[in-house]
PDB file of N, CA and C in Angstrom:
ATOM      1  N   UNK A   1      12.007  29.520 -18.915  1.00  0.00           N
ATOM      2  CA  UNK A   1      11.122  29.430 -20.064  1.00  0.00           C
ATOM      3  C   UNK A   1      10.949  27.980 -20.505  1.00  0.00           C
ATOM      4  N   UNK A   2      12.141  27.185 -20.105  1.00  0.00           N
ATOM      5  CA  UNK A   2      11.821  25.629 -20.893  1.00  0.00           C
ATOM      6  C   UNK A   2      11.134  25.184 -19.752  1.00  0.00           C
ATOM      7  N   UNK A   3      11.167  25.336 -18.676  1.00  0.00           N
ATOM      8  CA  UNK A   3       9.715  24.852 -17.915  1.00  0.00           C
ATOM      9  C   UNK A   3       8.455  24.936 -18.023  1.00  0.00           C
ATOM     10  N   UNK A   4       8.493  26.149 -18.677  1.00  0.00           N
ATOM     11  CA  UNK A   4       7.140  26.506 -18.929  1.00  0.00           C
ATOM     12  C   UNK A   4       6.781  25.485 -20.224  1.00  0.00           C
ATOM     13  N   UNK A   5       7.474  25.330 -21.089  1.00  0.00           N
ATOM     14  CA  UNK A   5       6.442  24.369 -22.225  1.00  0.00           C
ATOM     15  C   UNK A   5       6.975  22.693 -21.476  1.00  0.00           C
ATOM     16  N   UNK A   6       6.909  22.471 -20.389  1.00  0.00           N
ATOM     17  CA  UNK A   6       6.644  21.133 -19.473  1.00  0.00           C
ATOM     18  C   UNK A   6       5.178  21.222 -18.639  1.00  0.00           C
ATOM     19  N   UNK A   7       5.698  22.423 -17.578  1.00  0.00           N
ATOM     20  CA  UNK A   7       4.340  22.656 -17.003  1.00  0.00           C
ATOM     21  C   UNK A   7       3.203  22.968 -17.895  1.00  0.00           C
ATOM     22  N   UNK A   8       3.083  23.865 -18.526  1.00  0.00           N
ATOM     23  CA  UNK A   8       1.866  24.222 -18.799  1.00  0.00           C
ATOM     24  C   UNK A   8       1.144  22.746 -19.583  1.00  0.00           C
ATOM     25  N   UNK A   9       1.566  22.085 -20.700  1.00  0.00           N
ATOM     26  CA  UNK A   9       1.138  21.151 -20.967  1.00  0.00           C
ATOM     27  C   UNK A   9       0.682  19.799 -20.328  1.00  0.00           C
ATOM     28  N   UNK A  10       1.428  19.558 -18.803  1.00  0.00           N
ATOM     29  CA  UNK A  10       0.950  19.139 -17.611  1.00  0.00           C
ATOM     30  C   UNK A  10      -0.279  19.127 -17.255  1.00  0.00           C
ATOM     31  N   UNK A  11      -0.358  21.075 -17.002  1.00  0.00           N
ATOM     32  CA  UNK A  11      -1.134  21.300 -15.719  1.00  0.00           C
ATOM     33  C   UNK A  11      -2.603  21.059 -17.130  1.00  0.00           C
ATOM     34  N   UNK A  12      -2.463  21.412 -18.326  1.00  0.00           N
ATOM     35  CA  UNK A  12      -3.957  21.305 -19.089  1.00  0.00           C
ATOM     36  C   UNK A  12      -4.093  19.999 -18.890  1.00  0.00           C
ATOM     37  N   UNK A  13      -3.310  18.681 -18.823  1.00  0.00           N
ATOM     38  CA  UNK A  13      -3.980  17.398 -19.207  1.00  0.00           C
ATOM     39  C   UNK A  13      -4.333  17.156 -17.631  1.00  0.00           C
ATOM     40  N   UNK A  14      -3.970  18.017 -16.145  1.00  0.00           N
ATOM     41  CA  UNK A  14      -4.331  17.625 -14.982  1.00  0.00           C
ATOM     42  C   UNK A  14      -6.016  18.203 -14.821  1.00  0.00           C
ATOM     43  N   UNK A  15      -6.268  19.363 -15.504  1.00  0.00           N
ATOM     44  CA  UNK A  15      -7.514  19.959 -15.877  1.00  0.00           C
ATOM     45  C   UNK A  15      -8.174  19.147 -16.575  1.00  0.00           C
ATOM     46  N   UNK A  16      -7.762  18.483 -17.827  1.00  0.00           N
ATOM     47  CA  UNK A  16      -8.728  17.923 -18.641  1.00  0.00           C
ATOM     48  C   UNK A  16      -8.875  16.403 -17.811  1.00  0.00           C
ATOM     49  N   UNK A  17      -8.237  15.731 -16.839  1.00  0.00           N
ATOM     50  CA  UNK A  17      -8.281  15.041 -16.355  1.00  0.00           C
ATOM     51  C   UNK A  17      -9.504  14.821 -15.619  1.00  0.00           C
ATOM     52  N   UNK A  18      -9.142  15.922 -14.961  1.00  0.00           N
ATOM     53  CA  UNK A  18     -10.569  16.352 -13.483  1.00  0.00           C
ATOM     54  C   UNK A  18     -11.877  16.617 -14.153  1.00  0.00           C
ATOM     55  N   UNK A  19     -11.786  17.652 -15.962  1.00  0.00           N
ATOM     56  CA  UNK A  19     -12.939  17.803 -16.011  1.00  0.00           C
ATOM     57  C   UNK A  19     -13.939  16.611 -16.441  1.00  0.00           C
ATOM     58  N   UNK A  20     -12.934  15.707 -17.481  1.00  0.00           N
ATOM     59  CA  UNK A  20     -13.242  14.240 -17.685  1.00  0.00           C
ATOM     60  C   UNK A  20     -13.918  13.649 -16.367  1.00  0.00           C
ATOM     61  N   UNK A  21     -13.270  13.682 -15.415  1.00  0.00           N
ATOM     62  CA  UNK A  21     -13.923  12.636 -13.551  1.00  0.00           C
ATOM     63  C   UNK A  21     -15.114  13.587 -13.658  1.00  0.00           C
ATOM     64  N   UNK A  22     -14.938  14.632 -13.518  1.00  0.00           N
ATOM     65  CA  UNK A  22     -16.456  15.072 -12.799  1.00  0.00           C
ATOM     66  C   UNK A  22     -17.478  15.085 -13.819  1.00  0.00           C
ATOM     67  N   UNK A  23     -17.273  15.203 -14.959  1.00  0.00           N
ATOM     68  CA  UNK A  23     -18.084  14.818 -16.400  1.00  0.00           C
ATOM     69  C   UNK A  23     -18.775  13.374 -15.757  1.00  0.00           C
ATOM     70  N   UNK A  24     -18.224  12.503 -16.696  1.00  0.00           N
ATOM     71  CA  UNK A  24     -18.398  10.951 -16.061  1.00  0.00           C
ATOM     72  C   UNK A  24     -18.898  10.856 -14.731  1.00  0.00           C
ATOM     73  N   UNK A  25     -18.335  11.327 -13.721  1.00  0.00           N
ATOM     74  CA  UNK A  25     -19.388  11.022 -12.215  1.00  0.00           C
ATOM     75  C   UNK A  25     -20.908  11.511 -12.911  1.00  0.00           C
ATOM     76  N   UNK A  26     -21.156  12.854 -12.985  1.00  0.00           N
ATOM     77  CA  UNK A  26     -21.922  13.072 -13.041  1.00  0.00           C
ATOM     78  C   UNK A  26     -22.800  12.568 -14.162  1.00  0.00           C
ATOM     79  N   UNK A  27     -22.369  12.435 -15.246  1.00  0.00           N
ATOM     80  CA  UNK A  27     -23.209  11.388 -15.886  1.00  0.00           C
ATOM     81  C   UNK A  27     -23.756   9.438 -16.129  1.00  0.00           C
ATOM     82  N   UNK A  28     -22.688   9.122 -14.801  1.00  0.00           N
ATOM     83  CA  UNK A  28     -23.111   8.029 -14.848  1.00  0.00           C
ATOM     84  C   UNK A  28     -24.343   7.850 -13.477  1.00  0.00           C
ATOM     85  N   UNK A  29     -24.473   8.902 -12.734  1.00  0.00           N
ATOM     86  CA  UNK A  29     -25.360   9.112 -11.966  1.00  0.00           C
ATOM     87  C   UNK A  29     -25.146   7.654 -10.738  1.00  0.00           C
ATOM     88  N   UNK A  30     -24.183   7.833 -10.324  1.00  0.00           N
ATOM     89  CA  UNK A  30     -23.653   6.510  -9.187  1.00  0.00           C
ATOM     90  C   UNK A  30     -24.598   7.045  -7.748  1.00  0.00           C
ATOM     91  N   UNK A  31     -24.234   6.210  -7.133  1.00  0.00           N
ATOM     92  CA  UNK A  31     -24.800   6.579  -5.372  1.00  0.00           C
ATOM     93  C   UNK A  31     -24.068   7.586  -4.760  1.00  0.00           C
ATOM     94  N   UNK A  32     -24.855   8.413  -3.873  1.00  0.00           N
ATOM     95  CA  UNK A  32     -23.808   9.110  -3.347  1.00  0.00           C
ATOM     96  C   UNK A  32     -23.054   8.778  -2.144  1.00  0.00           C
ATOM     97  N   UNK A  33     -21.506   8.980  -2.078  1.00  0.00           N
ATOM     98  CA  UNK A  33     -20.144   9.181  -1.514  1.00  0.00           C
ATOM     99  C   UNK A  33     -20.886   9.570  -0.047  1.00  0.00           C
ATOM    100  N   UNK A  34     -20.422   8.976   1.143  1.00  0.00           N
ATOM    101  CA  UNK A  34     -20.600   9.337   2.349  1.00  0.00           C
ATOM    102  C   UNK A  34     -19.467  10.289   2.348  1.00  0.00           C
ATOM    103  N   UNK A  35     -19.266  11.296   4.000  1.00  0.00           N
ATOM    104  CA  UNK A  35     -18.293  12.281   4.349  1.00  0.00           C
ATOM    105  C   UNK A  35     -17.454  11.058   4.489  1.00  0.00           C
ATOM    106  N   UNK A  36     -17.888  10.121   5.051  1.00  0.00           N
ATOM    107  CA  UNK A  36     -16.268   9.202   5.622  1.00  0.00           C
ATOM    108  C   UNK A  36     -15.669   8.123   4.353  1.00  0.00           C
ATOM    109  N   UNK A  37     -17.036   8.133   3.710  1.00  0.00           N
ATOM    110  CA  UNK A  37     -16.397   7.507   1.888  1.00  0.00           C
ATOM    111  C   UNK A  37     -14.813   8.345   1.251  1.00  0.00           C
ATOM    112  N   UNK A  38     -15.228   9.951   1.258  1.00  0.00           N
ATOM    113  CA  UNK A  38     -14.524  10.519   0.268  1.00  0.00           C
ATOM    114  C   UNK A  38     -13.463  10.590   1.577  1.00  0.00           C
ATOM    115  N   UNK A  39     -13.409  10.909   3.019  1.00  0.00           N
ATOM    116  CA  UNK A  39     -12.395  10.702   3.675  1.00  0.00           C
ATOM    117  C   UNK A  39     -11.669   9.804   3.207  1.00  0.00           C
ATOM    118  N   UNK A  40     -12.267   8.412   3.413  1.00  0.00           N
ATOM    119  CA  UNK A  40     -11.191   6.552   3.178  1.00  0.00           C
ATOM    120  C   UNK A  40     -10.497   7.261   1.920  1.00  0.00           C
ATOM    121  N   UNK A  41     -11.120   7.851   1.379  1.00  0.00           N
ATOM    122  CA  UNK A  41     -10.884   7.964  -0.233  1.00  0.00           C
ATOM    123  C   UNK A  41      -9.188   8.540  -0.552  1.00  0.00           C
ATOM    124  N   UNK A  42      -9.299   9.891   0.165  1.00  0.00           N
ATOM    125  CA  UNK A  42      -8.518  10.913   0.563  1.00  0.00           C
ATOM    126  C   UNK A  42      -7.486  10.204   1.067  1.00  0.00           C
ATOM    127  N   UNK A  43      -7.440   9.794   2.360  1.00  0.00           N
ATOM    128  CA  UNK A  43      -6.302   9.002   2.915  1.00  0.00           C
ATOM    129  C   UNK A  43      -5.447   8.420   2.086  1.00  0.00           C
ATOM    130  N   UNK A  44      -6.475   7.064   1.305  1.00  0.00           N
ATOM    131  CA  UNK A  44      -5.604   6.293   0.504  1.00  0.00           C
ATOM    132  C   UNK A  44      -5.075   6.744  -0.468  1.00  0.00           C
ATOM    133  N   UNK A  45      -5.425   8.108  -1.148  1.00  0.00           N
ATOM    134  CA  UNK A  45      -4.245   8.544  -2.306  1.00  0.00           C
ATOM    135  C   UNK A  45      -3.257   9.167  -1.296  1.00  0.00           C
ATOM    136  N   UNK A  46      -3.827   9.812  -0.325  1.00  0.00           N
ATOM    137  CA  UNK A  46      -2.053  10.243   0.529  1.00  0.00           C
ATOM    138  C   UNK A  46      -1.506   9.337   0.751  1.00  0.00           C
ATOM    139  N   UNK A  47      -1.605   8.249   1.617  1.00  0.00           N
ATOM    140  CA  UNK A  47      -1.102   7.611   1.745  1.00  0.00           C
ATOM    141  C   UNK A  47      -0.180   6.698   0.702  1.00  0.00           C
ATOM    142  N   UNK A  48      -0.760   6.510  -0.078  1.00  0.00           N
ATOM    143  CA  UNK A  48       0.046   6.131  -1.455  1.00  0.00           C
ATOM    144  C   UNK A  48       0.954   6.722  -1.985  1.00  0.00           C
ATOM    145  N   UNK A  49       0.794   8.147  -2.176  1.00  0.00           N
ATOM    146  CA  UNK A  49       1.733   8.922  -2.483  1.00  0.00           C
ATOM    147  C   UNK A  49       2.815   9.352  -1.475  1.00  0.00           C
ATOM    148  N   UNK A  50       2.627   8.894  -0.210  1.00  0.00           N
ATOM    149  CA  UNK A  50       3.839   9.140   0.797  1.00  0.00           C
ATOM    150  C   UNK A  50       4.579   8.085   0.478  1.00  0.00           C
ATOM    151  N   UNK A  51       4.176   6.658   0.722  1.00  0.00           N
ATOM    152  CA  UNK A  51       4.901   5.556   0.211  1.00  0.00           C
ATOM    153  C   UNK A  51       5.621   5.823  -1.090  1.00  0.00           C
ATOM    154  N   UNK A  52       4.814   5.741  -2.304  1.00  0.00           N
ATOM    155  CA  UNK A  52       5.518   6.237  -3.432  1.00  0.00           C
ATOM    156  C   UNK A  52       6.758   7.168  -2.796  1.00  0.00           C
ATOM    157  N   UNK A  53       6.373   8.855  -2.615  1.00  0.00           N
ATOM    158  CA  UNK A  53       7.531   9.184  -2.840  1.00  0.00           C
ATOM    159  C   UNK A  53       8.765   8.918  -1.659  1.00  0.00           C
ATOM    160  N   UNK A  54       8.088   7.829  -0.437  1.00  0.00           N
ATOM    161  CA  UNK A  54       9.532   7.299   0.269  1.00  0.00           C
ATOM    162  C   UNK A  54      10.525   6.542  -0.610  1.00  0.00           C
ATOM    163  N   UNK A  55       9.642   5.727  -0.799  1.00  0.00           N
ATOM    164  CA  UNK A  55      10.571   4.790  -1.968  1.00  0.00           C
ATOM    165  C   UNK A  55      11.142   5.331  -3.149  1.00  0.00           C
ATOM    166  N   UNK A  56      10.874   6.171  -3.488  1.00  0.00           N
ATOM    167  CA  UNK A  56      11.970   7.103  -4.683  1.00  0.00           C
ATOM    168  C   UNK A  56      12.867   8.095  -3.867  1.00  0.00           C
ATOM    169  N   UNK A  57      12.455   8.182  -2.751  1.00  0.00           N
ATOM    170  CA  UNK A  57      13.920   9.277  -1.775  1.00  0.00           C
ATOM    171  C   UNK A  57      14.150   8.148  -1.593  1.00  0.00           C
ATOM    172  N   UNK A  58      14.446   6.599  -1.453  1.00  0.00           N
ATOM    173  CA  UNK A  58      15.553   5.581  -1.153  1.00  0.00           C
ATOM    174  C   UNK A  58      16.073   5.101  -1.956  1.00  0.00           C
ATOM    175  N   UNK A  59      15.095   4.994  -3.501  1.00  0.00           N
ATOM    176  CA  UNK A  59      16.280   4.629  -4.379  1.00  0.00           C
ATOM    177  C   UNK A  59      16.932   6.166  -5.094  1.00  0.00           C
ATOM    178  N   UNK A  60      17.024   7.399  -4.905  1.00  0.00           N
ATOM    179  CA  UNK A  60      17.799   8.291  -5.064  1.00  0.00           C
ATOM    180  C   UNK A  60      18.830   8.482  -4.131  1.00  0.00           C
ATOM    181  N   UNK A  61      18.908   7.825  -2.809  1.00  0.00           N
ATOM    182  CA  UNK A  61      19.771   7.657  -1.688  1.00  0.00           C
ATOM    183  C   UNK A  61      21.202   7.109  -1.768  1.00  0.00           C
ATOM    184  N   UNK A  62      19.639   6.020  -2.173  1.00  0.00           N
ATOM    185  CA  UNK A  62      21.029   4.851  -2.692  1.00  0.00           C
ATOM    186  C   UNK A  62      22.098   5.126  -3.698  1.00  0.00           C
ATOM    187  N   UNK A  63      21.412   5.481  -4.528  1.00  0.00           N
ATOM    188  CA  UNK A  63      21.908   5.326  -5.695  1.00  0.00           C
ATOM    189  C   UNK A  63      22.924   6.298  -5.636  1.00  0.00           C
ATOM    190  N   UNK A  64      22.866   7.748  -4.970  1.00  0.00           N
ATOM    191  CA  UNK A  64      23.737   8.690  -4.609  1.00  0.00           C
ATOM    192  C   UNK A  64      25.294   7.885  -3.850  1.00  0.00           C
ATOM    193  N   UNK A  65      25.014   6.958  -2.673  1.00  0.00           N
ATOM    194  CA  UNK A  65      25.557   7.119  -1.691  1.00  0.00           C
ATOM    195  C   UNK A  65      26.849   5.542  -2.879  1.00  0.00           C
ATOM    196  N   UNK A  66      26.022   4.828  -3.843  1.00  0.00           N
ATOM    197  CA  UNK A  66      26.687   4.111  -4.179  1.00  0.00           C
ATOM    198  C   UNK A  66      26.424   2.771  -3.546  1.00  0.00           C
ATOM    199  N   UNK A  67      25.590   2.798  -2.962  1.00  0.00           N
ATOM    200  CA  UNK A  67      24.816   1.490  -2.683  1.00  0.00           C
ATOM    201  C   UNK A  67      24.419  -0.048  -3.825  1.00  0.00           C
ATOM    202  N   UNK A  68      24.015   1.117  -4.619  1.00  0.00           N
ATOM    203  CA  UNK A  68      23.484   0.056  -5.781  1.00  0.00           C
ATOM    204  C   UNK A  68      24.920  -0.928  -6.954  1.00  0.00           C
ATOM    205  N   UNK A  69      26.428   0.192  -6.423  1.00  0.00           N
ATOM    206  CA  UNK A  69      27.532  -0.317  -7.363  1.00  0.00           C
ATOM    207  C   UNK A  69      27.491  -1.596  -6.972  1.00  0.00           C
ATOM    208  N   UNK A  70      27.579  -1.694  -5.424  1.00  0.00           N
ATOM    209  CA  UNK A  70      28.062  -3.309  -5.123  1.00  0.00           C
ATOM    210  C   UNK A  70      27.342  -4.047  -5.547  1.00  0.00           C
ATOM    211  N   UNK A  71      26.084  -3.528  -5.650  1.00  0.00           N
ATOM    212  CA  UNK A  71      24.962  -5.044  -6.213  1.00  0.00           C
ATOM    213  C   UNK A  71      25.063  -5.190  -7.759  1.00  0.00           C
ATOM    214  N   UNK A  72      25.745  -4.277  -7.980  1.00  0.00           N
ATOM    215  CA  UNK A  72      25.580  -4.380  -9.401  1.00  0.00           C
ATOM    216  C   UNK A  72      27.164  -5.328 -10.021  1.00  0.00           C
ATOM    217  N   UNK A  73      27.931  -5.278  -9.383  1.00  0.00           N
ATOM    218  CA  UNK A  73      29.579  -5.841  -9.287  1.00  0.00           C
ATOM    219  C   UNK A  73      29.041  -7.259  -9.521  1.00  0.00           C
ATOM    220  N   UNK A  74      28.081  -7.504  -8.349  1.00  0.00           N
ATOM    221  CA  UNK A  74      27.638  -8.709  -8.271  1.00  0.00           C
ATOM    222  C   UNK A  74      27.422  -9.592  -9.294  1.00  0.00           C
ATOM    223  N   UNK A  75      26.286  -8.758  -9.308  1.00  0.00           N
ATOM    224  CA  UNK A  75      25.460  -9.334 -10.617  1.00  0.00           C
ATOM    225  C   UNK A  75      26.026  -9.675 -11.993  1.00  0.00           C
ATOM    226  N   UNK A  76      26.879  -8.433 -12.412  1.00  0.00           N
ATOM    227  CA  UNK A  76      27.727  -8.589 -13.430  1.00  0.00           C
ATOM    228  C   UNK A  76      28.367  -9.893 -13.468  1.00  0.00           C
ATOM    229  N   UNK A  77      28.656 -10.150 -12.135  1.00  0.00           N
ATOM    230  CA  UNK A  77      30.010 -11.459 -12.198  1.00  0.00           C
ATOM    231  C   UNK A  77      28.397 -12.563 -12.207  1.00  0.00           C
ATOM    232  N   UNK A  78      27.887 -12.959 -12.145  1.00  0.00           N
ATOM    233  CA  UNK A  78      26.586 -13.979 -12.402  1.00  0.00           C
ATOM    234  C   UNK A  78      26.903 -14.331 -14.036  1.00  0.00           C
ATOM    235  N   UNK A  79      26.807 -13.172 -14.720  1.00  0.00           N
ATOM    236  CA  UNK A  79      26.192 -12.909 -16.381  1.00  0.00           C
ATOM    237  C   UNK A  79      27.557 -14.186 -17.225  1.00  0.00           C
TER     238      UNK A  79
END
């Protein structure tokens, strides 16, 4: 049940999000998007978001395995 008042308030601002984009596209009346436009398009948010979430499975890795203590020993002794 406590997920539910996370998600649901989520998923409305991911709705009001989209309906906002397609509002605005359509009223600013732009050129139209080739098939291989909205492809490039497509890619680059996957692609972004694979990167993104590699780099948060490495610093959750780390941070698990205790990687980050030693650098942090370090640093401390700098201060």
């Amino acid at each position: 049940m406590r997920n539910l008042y996370v998600v649901v308030p989520l998923f409305a601002l991911l709705i009001a999000a989209i309906w906002f984009l397609i509002t605005t596209w359509n009223h600013i009346g732009g050129p139209d998007v080739p098939v291989w436009g909205w492809v490039a398009i497509g890619g680059g948010v996957f692609f972004s978001l694979l990167v993104g979430g590699g780099l948060m499975a490495l610093l959750f890795y780390s941070s698990r395995k205790g990687y980050d203590d030693q650098a942090a020993e370090n640093f401390d002794k700098r201060l």
